[in-house]
N, C-alpha and C. Protein backbone atom coordinates (compact mmCIF):
# COMPACT_ATOMS: atom_id res chain seq x y z
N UNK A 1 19.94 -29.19 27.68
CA UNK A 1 18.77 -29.26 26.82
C UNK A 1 17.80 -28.13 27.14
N UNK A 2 17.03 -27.97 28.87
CA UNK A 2 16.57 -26.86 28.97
C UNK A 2 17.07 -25.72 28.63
N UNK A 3 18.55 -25.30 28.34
CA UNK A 3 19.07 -24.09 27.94
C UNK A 3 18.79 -23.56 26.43
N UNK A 4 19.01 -24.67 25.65
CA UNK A 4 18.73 -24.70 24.30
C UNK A 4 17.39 -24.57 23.84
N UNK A 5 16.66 -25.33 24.66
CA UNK A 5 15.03 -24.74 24.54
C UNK A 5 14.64 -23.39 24.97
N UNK A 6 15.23 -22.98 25.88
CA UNK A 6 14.85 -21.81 26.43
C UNK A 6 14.88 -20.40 25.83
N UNK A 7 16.36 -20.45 24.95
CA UNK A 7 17.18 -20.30 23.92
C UNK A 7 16.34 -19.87 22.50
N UNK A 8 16.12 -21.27 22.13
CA UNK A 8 14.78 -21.32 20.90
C UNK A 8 13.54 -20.60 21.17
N UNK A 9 13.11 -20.77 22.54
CA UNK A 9 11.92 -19.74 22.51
C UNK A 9 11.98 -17.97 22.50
N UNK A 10 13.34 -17.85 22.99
CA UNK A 10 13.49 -16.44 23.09
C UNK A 10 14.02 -15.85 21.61
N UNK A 11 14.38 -16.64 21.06
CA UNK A 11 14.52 -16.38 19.48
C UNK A 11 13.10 -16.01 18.84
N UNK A 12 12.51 -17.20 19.14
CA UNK A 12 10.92 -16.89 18.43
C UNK A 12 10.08 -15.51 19.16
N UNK A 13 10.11 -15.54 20.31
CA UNK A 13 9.48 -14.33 20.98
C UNK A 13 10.30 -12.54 20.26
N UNK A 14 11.36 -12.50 20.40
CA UNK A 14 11.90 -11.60 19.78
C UNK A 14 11.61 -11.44 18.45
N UNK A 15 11.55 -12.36 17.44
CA UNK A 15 11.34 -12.19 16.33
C UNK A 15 9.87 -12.01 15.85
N UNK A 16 9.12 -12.35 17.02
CA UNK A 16 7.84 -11.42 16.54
C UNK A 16 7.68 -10.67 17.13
N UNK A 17 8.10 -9.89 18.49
CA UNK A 17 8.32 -8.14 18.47
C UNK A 17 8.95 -7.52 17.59
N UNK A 18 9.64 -8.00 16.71
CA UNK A 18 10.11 -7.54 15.54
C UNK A 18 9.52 -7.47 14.84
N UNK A 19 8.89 -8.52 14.64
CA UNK A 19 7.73 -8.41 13.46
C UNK A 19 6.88 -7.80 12.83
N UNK A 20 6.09 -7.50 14.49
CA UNK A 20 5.00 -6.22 14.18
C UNK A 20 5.21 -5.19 14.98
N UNK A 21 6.16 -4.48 15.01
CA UNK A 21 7.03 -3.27 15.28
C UNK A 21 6.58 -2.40 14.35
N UNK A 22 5.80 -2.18 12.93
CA UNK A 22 5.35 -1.86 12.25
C UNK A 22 4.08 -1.00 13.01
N UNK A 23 3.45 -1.81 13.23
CA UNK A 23 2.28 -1.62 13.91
C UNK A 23 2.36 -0.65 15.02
N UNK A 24 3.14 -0.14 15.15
CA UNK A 24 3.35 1.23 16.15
C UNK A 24 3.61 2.94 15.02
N UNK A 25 3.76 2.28 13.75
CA UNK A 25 4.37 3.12 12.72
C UNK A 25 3.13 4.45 12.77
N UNK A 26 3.29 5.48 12.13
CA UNK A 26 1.62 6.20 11.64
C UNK A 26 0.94 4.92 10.42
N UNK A 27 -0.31 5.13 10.62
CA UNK A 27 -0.94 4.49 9.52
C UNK A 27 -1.64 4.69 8.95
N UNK A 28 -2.70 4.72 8.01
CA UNK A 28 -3.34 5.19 6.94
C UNK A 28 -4.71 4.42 6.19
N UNK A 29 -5.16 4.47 6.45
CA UNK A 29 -6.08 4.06 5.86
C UNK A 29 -6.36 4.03 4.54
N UNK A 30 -6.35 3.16 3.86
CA UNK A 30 -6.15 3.07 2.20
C UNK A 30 -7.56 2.80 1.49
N UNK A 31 -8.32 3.69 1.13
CA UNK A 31 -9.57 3.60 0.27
C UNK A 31 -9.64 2.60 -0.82
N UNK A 32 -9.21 2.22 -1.67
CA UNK A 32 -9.62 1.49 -2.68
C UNK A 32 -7.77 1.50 -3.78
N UNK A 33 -8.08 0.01 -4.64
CA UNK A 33 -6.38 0.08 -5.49
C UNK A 33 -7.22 0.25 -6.57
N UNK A 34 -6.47 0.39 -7.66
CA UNK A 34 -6.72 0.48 -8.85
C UNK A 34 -5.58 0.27 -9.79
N UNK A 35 -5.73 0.17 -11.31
CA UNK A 35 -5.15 -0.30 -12.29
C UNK A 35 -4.94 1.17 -13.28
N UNK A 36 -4.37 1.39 -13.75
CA UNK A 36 -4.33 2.45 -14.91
C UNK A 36 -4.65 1.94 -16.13
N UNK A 37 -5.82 2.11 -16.83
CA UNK A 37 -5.65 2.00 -18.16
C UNK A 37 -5.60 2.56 -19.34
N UNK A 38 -4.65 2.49 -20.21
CA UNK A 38 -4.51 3.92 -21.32
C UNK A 38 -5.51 3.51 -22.59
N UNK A 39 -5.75 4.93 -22.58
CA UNK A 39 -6.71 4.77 -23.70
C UNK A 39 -6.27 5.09 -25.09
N UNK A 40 -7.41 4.74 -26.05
CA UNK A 40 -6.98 4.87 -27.57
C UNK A 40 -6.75 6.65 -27.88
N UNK A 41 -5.72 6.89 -28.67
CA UNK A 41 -5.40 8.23 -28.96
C UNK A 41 -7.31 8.83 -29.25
N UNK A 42 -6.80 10.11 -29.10
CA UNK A 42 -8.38 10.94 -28.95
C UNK A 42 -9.32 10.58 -28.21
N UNK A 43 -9.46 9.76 -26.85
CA UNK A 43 -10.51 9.67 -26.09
C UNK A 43 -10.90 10.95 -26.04
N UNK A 44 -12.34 10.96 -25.56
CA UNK A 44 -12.89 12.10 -24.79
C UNK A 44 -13.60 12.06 -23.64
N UNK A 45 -13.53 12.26 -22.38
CA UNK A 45 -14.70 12.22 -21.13
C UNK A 45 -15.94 13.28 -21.55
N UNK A 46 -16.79 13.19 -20.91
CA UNK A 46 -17.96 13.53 -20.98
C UNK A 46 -18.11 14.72 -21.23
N UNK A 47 -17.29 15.67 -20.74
CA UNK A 47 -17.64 16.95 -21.12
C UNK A 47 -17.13 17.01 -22.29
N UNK A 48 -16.19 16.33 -23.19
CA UNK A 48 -15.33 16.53 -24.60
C UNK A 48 -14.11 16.93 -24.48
N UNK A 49 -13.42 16.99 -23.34
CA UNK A 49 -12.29 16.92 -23.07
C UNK A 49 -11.23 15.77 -23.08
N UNK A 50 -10.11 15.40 -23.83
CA UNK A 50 -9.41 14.84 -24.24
C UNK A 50 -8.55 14.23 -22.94
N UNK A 51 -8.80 12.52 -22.67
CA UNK A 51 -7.87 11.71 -22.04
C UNK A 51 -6.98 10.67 -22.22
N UNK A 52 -6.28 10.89 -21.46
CA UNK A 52 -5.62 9.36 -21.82
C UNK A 52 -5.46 8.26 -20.85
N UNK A 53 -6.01 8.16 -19.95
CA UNK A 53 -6.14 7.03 -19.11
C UNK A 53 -7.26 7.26 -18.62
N UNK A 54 -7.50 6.05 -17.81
CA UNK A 54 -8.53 6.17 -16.67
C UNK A 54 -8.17 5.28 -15.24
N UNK A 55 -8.71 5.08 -14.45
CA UNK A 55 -8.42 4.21 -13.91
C UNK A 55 -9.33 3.02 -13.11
N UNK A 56 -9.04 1.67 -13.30
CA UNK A 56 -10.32 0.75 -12.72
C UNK A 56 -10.15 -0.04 -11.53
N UNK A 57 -10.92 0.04 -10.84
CA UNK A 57 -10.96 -0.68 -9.15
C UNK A 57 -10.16 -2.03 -9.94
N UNK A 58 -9.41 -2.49 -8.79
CA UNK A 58 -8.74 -3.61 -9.04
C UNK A 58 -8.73 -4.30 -6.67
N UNK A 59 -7.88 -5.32 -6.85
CA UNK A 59 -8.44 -5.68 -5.63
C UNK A 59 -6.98 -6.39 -5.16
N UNK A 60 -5.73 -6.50 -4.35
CA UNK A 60 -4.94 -7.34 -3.71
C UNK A 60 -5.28 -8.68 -2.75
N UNK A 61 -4.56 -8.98 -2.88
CA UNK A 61 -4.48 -10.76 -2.03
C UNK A 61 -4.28 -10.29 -0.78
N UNK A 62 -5.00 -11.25 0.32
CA UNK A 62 -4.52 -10.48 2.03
C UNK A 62 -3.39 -10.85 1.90
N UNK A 63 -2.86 -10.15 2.87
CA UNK A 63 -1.13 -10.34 3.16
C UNK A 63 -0.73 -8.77 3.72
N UNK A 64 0.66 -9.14 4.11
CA UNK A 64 1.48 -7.88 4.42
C UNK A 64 2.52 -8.06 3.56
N UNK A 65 2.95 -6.50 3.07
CA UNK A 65 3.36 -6.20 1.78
C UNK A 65 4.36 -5.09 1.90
N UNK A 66 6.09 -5.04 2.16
CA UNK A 66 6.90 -4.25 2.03
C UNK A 66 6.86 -3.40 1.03
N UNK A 67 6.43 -2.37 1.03
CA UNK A 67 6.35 -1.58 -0.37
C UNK A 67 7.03 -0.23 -0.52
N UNK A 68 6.75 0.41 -1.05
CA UNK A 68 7.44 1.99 -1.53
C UNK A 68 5.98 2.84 -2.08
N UNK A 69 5.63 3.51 -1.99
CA UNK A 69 5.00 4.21 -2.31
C UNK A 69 5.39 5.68 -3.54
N UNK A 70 4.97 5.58 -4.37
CA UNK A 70 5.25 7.30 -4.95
C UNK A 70 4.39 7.98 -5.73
N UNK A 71 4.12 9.39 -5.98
CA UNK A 71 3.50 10.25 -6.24
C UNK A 71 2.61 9.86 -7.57
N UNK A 72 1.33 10.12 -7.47
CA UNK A 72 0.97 10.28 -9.16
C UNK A 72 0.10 11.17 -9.44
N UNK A 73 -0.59 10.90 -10.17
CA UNK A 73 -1.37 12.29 -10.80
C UNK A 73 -2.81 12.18 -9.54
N UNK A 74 -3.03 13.30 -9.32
CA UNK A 74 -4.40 14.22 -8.37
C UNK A 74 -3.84 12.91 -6.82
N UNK A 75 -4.64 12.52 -6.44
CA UNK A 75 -4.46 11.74 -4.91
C UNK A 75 -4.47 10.39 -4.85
N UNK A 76 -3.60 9.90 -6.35
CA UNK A 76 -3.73 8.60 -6.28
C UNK A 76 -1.86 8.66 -6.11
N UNK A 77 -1.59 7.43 -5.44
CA UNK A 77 -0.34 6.67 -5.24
C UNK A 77 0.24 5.64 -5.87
N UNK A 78 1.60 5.24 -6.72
CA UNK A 78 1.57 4.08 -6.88
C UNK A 78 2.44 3.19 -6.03
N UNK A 79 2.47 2.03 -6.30
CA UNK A 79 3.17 1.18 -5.03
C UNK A 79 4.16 0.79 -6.41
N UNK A 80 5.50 1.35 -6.05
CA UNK A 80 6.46 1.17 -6.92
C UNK A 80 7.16 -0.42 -7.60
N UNK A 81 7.62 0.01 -8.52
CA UNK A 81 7.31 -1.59 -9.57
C UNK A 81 6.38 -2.14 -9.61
N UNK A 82 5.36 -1.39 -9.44
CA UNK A 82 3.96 -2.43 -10.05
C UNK A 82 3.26 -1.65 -10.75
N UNK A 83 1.73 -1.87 -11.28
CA UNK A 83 1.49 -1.49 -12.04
C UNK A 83 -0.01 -0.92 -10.85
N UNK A 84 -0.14 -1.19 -10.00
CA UNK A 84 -1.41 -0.88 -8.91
C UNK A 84 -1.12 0.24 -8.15
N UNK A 85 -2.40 1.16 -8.51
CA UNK A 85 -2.41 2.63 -7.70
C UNK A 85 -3.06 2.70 -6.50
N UNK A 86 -3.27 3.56 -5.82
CA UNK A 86 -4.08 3.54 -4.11
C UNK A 86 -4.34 4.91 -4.19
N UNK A 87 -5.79 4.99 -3.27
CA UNK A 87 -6.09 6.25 -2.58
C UNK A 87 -6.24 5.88 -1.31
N UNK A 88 -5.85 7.06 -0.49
CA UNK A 88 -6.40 6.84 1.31
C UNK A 88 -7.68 7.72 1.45
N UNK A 89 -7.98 7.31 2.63
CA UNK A 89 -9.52 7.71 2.47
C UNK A 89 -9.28 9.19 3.57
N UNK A 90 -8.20 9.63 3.89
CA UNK A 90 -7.77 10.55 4.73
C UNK A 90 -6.44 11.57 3.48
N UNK A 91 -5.72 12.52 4.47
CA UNK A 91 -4.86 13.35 3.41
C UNK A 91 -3.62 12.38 3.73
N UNK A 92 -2.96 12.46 3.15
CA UNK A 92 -1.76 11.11 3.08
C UNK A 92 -0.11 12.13 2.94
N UNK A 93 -0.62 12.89 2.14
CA UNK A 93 0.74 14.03 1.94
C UNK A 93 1.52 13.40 0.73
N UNK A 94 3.17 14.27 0.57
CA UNK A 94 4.05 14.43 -0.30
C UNK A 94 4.57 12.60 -0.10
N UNK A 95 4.39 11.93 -1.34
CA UNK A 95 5.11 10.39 -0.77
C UNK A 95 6.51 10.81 -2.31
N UNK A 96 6.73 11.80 -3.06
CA UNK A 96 7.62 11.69 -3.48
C UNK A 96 8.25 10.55 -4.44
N UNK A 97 9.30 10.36 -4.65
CA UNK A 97 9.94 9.24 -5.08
C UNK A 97 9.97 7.60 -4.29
N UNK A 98 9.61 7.55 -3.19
CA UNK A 98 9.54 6.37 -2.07
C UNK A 98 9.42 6.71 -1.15
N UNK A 99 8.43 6.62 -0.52
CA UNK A 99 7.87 6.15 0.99
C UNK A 99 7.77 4.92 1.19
N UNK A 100 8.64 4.39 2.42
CA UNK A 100 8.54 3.19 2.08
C UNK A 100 7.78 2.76 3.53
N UNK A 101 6.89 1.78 3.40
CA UNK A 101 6.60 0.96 4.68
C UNK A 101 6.06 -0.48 4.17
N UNK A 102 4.99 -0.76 5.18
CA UNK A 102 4.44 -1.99 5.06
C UNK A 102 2.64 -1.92 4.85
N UNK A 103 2.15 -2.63 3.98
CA UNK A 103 1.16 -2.25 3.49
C UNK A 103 0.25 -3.85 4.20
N UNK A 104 -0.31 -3.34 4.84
CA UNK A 104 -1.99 -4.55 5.14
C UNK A 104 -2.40 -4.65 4.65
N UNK A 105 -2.75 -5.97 4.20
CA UNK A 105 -4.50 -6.34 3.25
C UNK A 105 -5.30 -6.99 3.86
N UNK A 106 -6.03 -6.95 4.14
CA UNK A 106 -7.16 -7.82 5.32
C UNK A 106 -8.78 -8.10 4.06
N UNK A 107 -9.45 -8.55 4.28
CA UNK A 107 -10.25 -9.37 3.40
C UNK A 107 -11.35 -8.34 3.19
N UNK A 108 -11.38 -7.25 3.36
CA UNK A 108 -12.40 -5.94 3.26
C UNK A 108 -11.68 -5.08 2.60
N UNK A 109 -12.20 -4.02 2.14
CA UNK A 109 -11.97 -2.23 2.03
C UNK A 109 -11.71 -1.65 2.79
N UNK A 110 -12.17 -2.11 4.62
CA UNK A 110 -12.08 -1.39 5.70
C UNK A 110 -10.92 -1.55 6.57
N UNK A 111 -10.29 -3.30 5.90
CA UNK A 111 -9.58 -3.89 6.64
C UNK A 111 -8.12 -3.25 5.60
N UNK A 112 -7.69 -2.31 5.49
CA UNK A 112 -6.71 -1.81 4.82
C UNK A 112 -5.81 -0.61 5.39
N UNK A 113 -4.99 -0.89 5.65
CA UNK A 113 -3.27 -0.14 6.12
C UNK A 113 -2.75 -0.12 5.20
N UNK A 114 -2.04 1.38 5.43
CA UNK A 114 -0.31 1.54 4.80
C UNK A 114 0.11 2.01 6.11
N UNK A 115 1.33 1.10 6.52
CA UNK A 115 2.01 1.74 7.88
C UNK A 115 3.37 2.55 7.35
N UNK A 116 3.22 3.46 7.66
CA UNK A 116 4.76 4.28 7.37
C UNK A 116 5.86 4.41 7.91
N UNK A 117 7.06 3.84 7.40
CA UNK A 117 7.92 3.75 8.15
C UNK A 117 8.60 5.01 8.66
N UNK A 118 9.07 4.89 9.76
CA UNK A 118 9.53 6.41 10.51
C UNK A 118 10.87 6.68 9.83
């Protein structure tokens, strides 16, 4: 019986050094998400220049979040299959077609990670 318990605990202990093994990754600091929204043919921004989207603060649920990351227009990111973009509040670089890691949400703006997987 003590073997089997002993057993069970070293299962659980391992599996959360596994867990947050992440947490050694580089990480990033993620400024604010946002939504894309397209606009009606012929918008114009302020100076009279012609757009077609914009984009509006939007907000995630806490949690940790396996994601992919990829490229979009000027220094925003999207988190692939979804429809929610990100900026970091630092230079973040080329994320390409998928970068993939694990993304933090903590109950702030401040409380926000993207850990990158190596």
């Amino acid at each position: 019986m003590r073997k089997i318990l002993f057993l069970f605990l070293m299962a659980i202990a391992c599996q959360s050094l596994v867990a947050q093994e992440y947490l050694n990754w580089s990480s990033y600091q993620v400024e604010e998400f946002y939504v894309k929204k397209e606009l009606p043919a012929n918008s114009l921004n302020e100076n009279g220049q012609r757009i077609r989207f914009v984009y509006l603060t939007t907000s995630l649920d806490a949690g940790t979040y396996n994601v992919q990351l990829t490229d979009d227009t000027g220094d925003f990111y999207r988190i692939k299959d979804t429809d929610i973009y990100m900026k970091f509040r630092a230079y973040f670089g080329y994320a390409g077609y998928g970068k993939e890691g694990i993304l933090k949400v903590g109950y702030s703006t401040y409380d926000i990670k993207f850990y990158k997987k190596p």
